[in-house]
PDB file of N, CA and C in Angstrom:
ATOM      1  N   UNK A   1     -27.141 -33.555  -7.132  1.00  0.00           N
ATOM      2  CA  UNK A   1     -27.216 -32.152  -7.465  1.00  0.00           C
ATOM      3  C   UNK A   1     -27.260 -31.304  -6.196  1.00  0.00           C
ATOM      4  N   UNK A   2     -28.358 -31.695  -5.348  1.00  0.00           N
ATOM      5  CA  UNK A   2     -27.848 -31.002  -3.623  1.00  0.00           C
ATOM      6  C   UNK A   2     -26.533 -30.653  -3.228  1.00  0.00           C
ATOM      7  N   UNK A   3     -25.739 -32.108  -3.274  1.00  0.00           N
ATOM      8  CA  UNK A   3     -24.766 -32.034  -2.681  1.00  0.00           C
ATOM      9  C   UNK A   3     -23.694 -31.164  -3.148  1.00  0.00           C
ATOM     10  N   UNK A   4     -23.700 -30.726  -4.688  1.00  0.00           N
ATOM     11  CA  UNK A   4     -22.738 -29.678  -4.867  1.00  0.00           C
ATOM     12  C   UNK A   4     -23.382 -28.683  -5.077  1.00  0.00           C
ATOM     13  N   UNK A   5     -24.531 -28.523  -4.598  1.00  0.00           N
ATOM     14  CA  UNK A   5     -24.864 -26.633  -4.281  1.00  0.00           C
ATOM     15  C   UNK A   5     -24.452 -26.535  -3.083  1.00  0.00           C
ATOM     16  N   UNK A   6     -24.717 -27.195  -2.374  1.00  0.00           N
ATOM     17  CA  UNK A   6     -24.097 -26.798  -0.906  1.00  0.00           C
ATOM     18  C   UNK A   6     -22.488 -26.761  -0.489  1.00  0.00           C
ATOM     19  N   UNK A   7     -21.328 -27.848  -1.723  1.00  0.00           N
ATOM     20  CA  UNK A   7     -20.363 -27.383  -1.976  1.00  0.00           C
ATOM     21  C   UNK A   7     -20.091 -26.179  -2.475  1.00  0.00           C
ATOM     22  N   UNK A   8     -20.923 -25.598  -2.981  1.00  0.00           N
ATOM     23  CA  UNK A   8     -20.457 -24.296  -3.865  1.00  0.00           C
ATOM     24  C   UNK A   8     -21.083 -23.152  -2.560  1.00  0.00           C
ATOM     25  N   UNK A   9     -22.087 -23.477  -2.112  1.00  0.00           N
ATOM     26  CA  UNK A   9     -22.579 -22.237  -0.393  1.00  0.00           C
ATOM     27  C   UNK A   9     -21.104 -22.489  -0.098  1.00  0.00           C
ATOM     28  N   UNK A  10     -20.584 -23.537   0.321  1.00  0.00           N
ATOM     29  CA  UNK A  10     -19.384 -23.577   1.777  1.00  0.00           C
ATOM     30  C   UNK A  10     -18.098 -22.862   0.887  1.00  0.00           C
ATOM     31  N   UNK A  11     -18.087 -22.961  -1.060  1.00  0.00           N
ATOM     32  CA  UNK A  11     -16.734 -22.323  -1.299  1.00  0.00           C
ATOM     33  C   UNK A  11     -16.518 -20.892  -1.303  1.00  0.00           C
ATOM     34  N   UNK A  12     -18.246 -20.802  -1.545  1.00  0.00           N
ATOM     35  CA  UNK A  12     -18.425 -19.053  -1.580  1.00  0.00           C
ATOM     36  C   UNK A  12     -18.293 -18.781  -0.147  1.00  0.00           C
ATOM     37  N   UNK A  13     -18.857 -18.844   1.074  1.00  0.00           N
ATOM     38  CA  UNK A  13     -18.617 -18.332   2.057  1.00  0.00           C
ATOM     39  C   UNK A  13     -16.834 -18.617   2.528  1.00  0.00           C
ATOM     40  N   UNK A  14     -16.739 -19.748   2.361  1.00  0.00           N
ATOM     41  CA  UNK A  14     -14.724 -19.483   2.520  1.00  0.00           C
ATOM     42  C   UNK A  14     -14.003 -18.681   1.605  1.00  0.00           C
ATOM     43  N   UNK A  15     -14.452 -18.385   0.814  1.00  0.00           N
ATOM     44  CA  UNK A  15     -13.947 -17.259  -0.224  1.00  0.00           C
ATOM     45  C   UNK A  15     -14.413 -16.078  -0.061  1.00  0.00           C
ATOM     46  N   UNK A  16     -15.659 -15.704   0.559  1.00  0.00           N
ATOM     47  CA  UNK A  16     -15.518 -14.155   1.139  1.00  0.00           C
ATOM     48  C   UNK A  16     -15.507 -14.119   2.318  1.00  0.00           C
ATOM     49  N   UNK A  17     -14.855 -14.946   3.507  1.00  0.00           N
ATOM     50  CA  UNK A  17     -14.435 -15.127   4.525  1.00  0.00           C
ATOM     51  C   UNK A  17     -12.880 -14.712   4.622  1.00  0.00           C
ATOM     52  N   UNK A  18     -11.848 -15.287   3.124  1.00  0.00           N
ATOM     53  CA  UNK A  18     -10.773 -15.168   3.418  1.00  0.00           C
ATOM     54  C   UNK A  18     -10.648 -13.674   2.739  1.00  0.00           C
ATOM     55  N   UNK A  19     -11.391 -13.044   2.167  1.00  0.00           N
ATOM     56  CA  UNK A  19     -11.202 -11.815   1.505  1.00  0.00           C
ATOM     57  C   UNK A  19     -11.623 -10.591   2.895  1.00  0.00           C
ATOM     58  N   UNK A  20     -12.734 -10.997   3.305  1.00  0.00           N
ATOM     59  CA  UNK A  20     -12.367 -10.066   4.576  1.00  0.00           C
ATOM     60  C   UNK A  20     -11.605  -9.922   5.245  1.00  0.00           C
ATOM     61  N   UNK A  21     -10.880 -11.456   5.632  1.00  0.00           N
ATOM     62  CA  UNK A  21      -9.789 -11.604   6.430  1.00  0.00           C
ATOM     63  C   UNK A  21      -8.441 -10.948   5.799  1.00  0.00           C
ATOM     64  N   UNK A  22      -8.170 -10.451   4.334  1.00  0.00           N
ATOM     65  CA  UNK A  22      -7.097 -10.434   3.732  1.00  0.00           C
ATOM     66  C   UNK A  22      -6.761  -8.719   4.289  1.00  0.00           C
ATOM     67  N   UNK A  23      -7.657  -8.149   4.670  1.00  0.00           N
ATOM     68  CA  UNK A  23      -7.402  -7.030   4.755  1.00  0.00           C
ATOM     69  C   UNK A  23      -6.970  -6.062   6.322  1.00  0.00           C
ATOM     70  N   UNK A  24      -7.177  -7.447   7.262  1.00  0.00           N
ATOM     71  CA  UNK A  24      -7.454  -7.314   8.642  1.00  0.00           C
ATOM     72  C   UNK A  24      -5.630  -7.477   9.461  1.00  0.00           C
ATOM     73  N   UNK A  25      -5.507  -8.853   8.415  1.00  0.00           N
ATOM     74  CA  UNK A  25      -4.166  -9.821   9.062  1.00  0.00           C
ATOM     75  C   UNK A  25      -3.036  -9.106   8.352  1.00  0.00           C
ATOM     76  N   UNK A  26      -1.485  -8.724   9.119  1.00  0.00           N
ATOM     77  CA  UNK A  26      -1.258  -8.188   8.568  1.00  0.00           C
ATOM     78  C   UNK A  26       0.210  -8.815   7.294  1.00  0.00           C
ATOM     79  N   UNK A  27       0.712  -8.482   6.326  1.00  0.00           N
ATOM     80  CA  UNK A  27       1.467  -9.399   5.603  1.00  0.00           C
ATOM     81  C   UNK A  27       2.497 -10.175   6.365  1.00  0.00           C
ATOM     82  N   UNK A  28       3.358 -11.154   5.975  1.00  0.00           N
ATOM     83  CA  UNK A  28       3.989 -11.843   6.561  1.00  0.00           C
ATOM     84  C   UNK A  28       5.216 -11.218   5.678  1.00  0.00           C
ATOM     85  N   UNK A  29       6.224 -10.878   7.128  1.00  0.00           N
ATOM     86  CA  UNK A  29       7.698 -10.785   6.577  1.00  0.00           C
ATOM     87  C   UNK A  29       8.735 -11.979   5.525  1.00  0.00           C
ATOM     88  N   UNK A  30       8.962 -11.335   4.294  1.00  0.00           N
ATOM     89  CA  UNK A  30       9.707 -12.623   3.500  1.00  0.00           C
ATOM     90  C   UNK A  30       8.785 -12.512   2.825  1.00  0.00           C
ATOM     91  N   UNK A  31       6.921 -12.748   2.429  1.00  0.00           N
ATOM     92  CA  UNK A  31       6.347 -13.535   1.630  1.00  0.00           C
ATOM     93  C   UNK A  31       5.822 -12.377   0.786  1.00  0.00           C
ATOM     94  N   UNK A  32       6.625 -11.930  -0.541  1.00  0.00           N
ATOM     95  CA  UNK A  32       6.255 -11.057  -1.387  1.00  0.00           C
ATOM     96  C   UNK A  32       6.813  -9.854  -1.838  1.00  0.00           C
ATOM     97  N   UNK A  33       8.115  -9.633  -0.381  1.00  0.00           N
ATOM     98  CA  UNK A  33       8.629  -8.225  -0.251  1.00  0.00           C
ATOM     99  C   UNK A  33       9.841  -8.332  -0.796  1.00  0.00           C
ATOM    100  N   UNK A  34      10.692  -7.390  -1.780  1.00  0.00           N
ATOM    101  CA  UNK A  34      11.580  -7.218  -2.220  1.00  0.00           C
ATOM    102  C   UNK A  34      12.560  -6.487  -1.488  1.00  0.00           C
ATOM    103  N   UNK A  35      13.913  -6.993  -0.869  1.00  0.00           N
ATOM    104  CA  UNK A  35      14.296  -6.725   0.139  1.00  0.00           C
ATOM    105  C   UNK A  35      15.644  -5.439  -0.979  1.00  0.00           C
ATOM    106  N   UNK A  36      15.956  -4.407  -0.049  1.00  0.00           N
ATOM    107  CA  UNK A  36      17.304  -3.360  -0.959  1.00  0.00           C
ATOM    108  C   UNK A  36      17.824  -3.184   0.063  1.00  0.00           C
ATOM    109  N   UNK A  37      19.579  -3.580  -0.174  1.00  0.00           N
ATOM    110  CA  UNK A  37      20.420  -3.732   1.407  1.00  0.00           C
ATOM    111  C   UNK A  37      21.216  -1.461   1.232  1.00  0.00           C
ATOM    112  N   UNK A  38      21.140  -1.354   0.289  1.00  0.00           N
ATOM    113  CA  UNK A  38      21.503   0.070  -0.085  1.00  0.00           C
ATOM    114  C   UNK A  38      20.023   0.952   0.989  1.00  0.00           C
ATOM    115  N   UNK A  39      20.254   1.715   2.151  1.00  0.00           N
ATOM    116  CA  UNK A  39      19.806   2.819   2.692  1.00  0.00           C
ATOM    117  C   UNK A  39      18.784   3.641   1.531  1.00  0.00           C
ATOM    118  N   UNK A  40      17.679   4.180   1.949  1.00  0.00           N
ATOM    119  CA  UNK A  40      17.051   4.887   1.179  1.00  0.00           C
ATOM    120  C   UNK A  40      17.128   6.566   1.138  1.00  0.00           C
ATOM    121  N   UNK A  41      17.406   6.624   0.568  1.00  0.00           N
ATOM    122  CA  UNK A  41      18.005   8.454   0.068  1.00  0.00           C
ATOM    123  C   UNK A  41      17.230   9.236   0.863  1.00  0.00           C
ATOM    124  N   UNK A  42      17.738  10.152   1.545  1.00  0.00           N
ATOM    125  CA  UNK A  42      16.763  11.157   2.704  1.00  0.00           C
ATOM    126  C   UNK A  42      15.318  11.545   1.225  1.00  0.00           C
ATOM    127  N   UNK A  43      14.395  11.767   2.444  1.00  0.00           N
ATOM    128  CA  UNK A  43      12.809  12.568   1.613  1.00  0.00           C
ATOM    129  C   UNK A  43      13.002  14.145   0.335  1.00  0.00           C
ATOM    130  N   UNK A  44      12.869  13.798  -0.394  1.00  0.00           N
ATOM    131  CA  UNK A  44      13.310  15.468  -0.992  1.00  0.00           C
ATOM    132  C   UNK A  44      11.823  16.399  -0.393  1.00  0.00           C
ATOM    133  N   UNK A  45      12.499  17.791  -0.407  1.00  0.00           N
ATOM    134  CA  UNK A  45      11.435  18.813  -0.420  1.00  0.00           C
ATOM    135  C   UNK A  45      10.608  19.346  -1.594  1.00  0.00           C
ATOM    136  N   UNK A  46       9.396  19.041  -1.619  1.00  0.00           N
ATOM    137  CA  UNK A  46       8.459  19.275  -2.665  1.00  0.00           C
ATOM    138  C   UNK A  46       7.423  20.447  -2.398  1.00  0.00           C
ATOM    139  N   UNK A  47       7.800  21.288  -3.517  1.00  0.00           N
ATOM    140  CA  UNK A  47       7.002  22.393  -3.507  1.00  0.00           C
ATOM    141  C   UNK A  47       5.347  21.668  -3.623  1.00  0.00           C
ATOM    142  N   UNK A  48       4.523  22.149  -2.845  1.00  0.00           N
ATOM    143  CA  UNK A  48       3.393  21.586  -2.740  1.00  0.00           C
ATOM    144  C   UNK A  48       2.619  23.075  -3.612  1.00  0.00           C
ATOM    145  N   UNK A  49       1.625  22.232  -4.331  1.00  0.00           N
ATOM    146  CA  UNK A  49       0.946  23.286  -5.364  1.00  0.00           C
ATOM    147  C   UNK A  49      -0.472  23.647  -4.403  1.00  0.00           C
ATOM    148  N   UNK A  50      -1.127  24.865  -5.180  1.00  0.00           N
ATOM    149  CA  UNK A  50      -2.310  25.025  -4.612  1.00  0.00           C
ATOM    150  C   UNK A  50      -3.407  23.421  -4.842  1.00  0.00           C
ATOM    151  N   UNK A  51      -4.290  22.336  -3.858  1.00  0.00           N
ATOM    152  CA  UNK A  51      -4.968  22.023  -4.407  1.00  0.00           C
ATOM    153  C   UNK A  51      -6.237  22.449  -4.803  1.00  0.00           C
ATOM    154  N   UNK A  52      -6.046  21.806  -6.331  1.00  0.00           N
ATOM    155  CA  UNK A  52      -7.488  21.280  -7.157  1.00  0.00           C
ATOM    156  C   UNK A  52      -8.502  21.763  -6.731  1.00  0.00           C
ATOM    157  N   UNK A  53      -8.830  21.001  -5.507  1.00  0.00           N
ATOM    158  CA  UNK A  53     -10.336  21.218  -4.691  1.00  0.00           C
ATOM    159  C   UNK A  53      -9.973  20.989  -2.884  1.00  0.00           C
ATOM    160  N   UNK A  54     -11.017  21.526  -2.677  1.00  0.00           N
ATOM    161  CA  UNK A  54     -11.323  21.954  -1.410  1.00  0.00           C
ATOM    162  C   UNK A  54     -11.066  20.119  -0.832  1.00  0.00           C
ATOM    163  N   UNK A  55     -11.657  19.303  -1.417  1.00  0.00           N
ATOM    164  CA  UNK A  55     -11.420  17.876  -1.178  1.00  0.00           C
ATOM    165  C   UNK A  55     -10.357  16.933  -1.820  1.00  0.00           C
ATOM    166  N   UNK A  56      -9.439  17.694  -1.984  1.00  0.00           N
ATOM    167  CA  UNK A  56      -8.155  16.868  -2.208  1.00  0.00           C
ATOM    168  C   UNK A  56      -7.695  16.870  -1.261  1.00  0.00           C
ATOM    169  N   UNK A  57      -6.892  15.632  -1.561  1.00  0.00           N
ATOM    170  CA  UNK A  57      -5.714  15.251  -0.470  1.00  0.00           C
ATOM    171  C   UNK A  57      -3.993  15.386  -1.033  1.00  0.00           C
ATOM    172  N   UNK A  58      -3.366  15.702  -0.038  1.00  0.00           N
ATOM    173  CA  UNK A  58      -1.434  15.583  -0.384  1.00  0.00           C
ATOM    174  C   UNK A  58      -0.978  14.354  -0.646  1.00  0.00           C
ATOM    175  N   UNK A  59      -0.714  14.258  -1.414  1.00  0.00           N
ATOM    176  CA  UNK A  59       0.309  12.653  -1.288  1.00  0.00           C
ATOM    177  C   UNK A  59       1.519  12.730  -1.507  1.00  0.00           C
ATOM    178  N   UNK A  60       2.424  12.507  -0.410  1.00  0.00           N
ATOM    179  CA  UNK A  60       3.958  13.260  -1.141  1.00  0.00           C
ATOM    180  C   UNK A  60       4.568  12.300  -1.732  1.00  0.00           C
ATOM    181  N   UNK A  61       5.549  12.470  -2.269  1.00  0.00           N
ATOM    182  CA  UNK A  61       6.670  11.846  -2.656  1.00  0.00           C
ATOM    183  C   UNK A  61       7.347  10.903  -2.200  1.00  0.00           C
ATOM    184  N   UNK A  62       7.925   9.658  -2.795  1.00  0.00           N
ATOM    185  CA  UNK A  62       8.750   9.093  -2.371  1.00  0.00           C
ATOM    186  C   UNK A  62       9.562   8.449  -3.377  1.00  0.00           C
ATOM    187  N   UNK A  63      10.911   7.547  -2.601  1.00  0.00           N
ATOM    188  CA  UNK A  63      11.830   7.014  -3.301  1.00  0.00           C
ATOM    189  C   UNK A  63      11.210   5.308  -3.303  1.00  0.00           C
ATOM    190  N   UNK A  64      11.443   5.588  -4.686  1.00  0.00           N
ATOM    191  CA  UNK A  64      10.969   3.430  -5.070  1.00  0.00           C
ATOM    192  C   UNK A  64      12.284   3.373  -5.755  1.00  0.00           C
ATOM    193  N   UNK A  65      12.474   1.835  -5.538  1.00  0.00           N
ATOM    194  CA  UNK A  65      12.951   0.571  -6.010  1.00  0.00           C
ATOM    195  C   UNK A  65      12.869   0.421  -7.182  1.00  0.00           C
ATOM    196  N   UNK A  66      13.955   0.816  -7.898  1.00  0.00           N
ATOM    197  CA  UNK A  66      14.013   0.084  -9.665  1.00  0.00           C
ATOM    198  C   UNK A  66      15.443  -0.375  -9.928  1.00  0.00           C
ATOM    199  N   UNK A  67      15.367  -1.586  -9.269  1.00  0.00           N
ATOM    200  CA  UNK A  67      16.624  -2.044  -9.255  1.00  0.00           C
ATOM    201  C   UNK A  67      17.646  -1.562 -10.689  1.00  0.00           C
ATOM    202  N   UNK A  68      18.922  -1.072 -10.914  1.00  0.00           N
ATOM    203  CA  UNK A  68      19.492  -0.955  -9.566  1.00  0.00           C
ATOM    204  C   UNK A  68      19.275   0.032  -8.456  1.00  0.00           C
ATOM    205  N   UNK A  69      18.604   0.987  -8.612  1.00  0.00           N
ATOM    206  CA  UNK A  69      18.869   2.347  -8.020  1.00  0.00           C
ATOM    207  C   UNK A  69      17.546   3.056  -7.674  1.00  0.00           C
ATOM    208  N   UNK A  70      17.103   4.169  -6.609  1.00  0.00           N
ATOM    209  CA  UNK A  70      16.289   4.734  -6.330  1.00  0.00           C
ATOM    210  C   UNK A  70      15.912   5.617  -7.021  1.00  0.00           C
ATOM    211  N   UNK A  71      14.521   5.484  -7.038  1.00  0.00           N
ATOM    212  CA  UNK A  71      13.642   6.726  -8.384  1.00  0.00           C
ATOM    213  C   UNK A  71      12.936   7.635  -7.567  1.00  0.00           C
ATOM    214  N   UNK A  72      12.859   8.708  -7.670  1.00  0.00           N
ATOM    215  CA  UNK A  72      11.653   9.892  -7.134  1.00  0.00           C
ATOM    216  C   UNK A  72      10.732   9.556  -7.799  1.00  0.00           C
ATOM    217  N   UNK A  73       9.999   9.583  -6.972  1.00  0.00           N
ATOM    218  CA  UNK A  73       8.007   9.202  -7.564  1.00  0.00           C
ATOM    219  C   UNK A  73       7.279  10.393  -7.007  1.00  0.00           C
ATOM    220  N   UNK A  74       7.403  11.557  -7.869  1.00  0.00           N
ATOM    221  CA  UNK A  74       6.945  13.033  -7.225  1.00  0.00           C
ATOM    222  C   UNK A  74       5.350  13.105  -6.442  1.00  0.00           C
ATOM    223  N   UNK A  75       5.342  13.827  -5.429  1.00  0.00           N
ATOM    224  CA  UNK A  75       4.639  13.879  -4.589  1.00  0.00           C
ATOM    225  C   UNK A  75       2.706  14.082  -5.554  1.00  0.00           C
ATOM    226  N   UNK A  76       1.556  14.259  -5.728  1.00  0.00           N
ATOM    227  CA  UNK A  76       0.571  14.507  -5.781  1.00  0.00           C
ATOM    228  C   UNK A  76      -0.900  14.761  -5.201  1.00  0.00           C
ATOM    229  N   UNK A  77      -1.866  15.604  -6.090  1.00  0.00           N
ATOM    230  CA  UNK A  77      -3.135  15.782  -4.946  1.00  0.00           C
ATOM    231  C   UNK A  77      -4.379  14.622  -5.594  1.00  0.00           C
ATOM    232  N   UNK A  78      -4.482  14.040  -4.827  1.00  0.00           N
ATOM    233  CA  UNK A  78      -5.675  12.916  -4.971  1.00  0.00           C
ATOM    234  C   UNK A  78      -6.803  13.024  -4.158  1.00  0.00           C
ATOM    235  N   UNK A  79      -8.205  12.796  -4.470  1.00  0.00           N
ATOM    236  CA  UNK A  79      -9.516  12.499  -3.676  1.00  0.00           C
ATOM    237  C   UNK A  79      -9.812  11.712  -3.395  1.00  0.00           C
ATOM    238  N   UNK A  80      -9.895  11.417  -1.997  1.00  0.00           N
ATOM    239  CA  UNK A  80     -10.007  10.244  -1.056  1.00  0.00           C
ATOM    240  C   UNK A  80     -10.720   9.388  -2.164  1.00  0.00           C
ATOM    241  N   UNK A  81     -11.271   8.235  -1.969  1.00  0.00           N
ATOM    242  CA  UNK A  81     -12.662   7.220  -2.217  1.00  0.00           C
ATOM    243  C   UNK A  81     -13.165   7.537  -1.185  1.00  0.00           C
ATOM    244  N   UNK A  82     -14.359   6.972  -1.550  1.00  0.00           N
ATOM    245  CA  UNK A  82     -15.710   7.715  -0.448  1.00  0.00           C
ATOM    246  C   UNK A  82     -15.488   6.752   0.752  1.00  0.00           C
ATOM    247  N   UNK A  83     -15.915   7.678   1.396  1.00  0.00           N
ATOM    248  CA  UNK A  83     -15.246   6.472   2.896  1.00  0.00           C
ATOM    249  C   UNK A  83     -14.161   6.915   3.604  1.00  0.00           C
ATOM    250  N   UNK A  84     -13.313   7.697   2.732  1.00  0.00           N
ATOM    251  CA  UNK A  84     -11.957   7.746   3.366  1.00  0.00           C
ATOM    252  C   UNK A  84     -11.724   9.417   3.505  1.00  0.00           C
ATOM    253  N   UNK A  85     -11.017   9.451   4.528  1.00  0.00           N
ATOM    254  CA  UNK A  85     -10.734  10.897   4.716  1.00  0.00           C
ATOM    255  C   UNK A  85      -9.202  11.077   4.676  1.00  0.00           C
ATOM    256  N   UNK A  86      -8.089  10.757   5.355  1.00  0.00           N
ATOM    257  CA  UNK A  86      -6.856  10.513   5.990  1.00  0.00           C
ATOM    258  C   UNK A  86      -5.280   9.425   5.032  1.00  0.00           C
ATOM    259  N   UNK A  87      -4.395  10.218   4.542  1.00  0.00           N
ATOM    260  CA  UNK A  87      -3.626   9.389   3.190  1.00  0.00           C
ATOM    261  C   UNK A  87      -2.519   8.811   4.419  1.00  0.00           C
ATOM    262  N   UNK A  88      -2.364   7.754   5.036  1.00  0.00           N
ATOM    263  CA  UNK A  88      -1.394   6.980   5.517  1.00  0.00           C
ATOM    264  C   UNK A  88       0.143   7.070   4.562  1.00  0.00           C
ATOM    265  N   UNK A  89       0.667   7.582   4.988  1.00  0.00           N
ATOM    266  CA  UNK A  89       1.989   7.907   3.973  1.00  0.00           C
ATOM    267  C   UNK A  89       3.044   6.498   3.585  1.00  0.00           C
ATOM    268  N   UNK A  90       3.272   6.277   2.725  1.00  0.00           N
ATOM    269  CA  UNK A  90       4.073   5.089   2.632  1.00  0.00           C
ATOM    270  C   UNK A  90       5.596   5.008   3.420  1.00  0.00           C
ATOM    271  N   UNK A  91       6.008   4.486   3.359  1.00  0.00           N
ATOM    272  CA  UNK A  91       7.614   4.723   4.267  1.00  0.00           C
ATOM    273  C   UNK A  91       8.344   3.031   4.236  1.00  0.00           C
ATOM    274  N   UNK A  92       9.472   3.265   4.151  1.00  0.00           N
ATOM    275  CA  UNK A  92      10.533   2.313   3.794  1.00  0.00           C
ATOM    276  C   UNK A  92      10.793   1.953   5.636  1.00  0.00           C
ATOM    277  N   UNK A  93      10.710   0.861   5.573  1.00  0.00           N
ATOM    278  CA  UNK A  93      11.088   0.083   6.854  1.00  0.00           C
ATOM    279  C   UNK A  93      12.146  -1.428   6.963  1.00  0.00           C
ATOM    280  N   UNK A  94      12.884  -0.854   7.727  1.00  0.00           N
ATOM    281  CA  UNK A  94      14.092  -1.783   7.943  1.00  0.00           C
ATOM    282  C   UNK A  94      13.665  -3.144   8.434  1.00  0.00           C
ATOM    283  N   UNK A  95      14.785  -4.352   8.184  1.00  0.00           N
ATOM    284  CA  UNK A  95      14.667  -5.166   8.772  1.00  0.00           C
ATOM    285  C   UNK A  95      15.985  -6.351   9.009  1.00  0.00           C
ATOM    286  N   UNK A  96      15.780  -7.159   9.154  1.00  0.00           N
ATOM    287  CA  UNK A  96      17.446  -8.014   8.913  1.00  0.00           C
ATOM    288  C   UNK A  96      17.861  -8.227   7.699  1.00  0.00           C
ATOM    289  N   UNK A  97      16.485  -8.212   6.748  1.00  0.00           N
ATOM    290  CA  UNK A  97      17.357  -8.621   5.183  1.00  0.00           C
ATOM    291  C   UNK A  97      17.296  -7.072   4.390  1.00  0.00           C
ATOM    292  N   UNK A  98      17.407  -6.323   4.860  1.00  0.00           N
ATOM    293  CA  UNK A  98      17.424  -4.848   4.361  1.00  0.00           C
ATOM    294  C   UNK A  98      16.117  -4.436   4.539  1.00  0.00           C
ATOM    295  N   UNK A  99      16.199  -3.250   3.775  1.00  0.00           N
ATOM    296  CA  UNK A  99      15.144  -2.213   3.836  1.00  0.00           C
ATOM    297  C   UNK A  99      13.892  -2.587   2.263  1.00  0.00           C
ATOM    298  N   UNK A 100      12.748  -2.746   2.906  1.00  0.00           N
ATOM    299  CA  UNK A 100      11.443  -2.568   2.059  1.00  0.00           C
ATOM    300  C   UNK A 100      10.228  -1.719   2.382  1.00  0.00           C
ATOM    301  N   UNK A 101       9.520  -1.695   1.229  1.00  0.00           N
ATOM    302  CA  UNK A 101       8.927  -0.447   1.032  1.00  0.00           C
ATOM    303  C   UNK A 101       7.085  -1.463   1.423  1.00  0.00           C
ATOM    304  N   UNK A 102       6.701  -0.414   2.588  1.00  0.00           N
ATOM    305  CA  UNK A 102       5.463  -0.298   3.055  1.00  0.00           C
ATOM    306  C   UNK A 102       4.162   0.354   2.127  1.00  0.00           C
ATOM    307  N   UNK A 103       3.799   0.307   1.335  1.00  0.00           N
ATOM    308  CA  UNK A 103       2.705   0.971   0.749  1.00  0.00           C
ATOM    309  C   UNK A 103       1.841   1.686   1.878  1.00  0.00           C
ATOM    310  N   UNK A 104       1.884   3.266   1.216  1.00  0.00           N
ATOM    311  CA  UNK A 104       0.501   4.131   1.834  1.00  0.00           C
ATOM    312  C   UNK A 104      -0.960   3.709   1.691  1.00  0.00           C
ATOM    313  N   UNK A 105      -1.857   4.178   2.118  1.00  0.00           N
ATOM    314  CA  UNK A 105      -2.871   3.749   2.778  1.00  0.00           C
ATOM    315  C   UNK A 105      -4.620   4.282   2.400  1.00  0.00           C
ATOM    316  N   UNK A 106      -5.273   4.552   1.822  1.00  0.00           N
ATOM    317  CA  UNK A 106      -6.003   5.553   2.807  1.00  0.00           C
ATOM    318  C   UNK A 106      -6.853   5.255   3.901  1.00  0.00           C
ATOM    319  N   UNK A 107      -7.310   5.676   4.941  1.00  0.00           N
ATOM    320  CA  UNK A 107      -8.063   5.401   6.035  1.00  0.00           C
ATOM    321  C   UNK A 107      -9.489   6.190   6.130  1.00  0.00           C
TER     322      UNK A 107
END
């Protein structure tokens, strides 16, 4: 009975060992990303509304992936999570097997 509580200490600490780590390291090119050899449509201009509250944030717009073809995903105002101040904008980044899409952020 010892011996697998202390298996179960060593699975829990490697299991919130690799969950801290998941957020640090950054993804590996190829493993997950859906590659589109078609260029991504210039940014449209979005009338930005008054925000909500004094503590909203902008989140603009962008073009996603629905194969076959690019969708506008209209821009919006969101409130950080606590902790966060700053919306890292998402953006489409090239590579040898085409262009994929980076998810925004907050910081």
């Amino acid at each position: 009975m010892k011996r697998k509580g202390i298996r179960s200490v060593f699975a829990l600490a490697g299991l919130t060992l690799s969950i801290a780590c998941a957020g640090y390291y950054p993804a590996r090119i190829g493993v997950g990303i859906t590659y589109v050899e078609r260029t991504p449509p210039p940014e449209r201009v979005e009338v930005i509304s008054v925000a909500p509250s004094p503590a909203d944030v902008w989140i603009s717009g962008y073009w996603s992936w629905r194969n076959p073809e690019y969708l506008w995903v209209p821009g919006r105002w969101e409130r950080p999570a606590p902790g966060y101040r700053r919306w890292e904008p998402g953006r489409w980044r090239h590579h040898r097997n085409g262009w994929y899409w980076v998810d925004g952020r907050w910081r």
